[in-house]
Protein backbone atom coordinates (compact mmCIF):
# COMPACT_ATOMS: atom_id res chain seq x y z
CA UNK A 1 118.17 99.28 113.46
CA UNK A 2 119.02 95.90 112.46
CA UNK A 3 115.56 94.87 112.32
CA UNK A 4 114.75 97.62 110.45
CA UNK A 5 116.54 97.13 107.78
CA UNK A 6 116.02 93.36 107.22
CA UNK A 7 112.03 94.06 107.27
CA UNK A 8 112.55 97.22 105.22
CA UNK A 9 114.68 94.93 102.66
CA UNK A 10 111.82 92.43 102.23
CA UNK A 11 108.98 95.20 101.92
CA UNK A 12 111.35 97.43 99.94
CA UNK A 13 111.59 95.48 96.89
CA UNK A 14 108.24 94.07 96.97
CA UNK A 15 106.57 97.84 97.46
CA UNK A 16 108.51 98.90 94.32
CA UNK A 17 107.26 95.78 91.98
CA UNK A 18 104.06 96.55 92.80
CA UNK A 19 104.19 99.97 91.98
CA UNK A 20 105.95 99.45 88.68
CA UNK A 21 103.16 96.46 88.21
CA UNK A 22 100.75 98.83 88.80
CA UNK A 23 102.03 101.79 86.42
CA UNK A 24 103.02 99.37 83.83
CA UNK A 25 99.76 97.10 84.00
CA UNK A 26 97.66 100.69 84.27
CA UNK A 27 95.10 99.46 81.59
CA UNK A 28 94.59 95.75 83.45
CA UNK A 29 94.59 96.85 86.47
CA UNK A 30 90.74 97.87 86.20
CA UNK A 31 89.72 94.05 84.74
CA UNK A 32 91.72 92.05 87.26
CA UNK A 33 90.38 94.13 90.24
CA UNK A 34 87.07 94.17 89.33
CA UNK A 35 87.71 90.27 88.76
CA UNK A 36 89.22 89.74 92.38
CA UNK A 37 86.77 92.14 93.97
CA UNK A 38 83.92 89.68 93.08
CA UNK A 39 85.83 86.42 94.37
CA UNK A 40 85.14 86.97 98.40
CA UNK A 41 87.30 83.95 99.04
CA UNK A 42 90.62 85.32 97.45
CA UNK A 43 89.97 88.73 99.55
CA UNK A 44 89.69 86.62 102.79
CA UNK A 45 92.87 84.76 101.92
CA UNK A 46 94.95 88.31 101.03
CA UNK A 47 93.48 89.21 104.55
CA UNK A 48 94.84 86.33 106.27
CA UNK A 49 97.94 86.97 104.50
CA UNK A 50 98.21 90.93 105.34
CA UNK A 51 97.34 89.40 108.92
CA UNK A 52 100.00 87.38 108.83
CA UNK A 53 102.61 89.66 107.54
CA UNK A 54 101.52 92.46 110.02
CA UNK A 55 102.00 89.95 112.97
CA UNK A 56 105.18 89.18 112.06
CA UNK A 57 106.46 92.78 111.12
CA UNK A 58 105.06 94.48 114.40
CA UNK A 59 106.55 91.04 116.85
CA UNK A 60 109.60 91.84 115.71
CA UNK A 61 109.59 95.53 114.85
CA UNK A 62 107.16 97.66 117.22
CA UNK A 63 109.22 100.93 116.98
CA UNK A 64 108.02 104.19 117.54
CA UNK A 65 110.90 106.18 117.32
CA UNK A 66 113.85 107.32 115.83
CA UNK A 67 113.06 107.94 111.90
CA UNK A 68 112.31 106.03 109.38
CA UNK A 69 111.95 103.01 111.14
CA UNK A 70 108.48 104.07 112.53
CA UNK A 71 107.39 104.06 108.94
CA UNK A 72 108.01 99.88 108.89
CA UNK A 73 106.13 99.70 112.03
CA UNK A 74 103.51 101.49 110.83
CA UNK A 75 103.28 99.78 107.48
CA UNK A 76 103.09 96.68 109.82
CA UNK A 77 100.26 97.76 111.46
CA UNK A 78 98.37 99.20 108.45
CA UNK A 79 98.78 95.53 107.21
CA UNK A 80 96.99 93.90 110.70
CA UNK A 81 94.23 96.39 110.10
CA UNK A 82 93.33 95.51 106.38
CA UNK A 83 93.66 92.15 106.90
CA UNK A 84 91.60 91.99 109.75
CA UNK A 85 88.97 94.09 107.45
CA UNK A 86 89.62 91.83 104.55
CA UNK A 87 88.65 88.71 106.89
CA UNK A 88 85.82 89.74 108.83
CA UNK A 89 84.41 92.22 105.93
CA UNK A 90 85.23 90.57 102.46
CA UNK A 91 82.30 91.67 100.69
CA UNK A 92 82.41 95.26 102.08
CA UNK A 93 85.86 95.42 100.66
CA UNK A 94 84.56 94.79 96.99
CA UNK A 95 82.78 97.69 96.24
CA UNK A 96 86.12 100.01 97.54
CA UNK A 97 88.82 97.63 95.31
CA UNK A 98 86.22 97.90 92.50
CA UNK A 99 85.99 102.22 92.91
CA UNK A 100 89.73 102.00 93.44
CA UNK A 101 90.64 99.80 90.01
CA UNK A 102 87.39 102.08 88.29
CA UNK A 103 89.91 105.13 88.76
CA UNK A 104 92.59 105.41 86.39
CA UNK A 105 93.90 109.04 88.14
CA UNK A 106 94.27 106.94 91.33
CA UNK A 107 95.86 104.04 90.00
CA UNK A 108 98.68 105.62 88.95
CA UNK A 109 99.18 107.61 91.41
CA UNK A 110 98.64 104.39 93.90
CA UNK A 111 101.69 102.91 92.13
CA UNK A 112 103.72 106.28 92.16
CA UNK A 113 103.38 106.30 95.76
CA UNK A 114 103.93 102.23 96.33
CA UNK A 115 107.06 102.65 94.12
CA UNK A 116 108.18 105.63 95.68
CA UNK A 117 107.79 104.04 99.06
CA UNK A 118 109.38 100.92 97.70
CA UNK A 119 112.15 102.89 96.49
CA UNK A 120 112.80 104.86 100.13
CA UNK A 121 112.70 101.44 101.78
CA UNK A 122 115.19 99.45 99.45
CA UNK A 123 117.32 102.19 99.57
CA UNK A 124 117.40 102.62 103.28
CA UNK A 125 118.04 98.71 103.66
CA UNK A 126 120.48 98.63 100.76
CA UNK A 127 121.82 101.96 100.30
CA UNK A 128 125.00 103.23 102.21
CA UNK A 129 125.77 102.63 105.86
CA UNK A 130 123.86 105.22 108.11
């Protein structure tokens, strides 16, 4: 549980400002996507990144059991698998960020659901002693 918590601390916080980024950025979001989506070298690095951070979540936390800890896990591996897509399929992932940042409906509910899931984390690795 203990590494559950510190991992869900770090993702936590992060989730949420994305999500809030997200809502509050709603009208930007479209431009700077449709910016990054073209730039095939930035979406191999944020794979190598997401590669990186999925390593290190699912080394340390491989859990499949017992709650809400499966959820960091699985965020863990989600990450491995996009940034392995990212890396060895950067210009297949254009045309998806680009449909994704086209759809206003979906962006905000993209960073409802990253905030919400921000929210759940921080709270479980902040919140009161379970």
């Amino acid at each position: 549980m203990a590494h559950s918590k510190q991992i869900a601390g770090l993702i936590g916080p992060l989730l949420a400002a994305i999500g809030v980024a997200m809502l509050v950025n709603r009208n930007l979001f479209p431009t700077l996507i449709g910016e990054l989506a073209h730039n095939t070298g930035l979406i191999f690095l944020s794979g190598l990144l997401l590669l990186f951070a999925g390593v290190a979540i699912v080394r340390t936390h491989n859990v499949w059991s017992g709650g809400w800890p499966v959820l960091v896990t699985v965020l863990g591996w989600l990450a491995i698998a996009s940034g392995l897509a990212r890396m060895w399929f950067p210009q297949a992932a254009a045309p998806i960020a680009e449909a994704f940042g086209a759809n206003a409906a979906g962006l905000a509910i993209g960073g409802l659901v990253t905030l919400a899931l921000g929210a759940f984390l921080s709270y479980k690795a902040y919140g009161p002693k379970s």
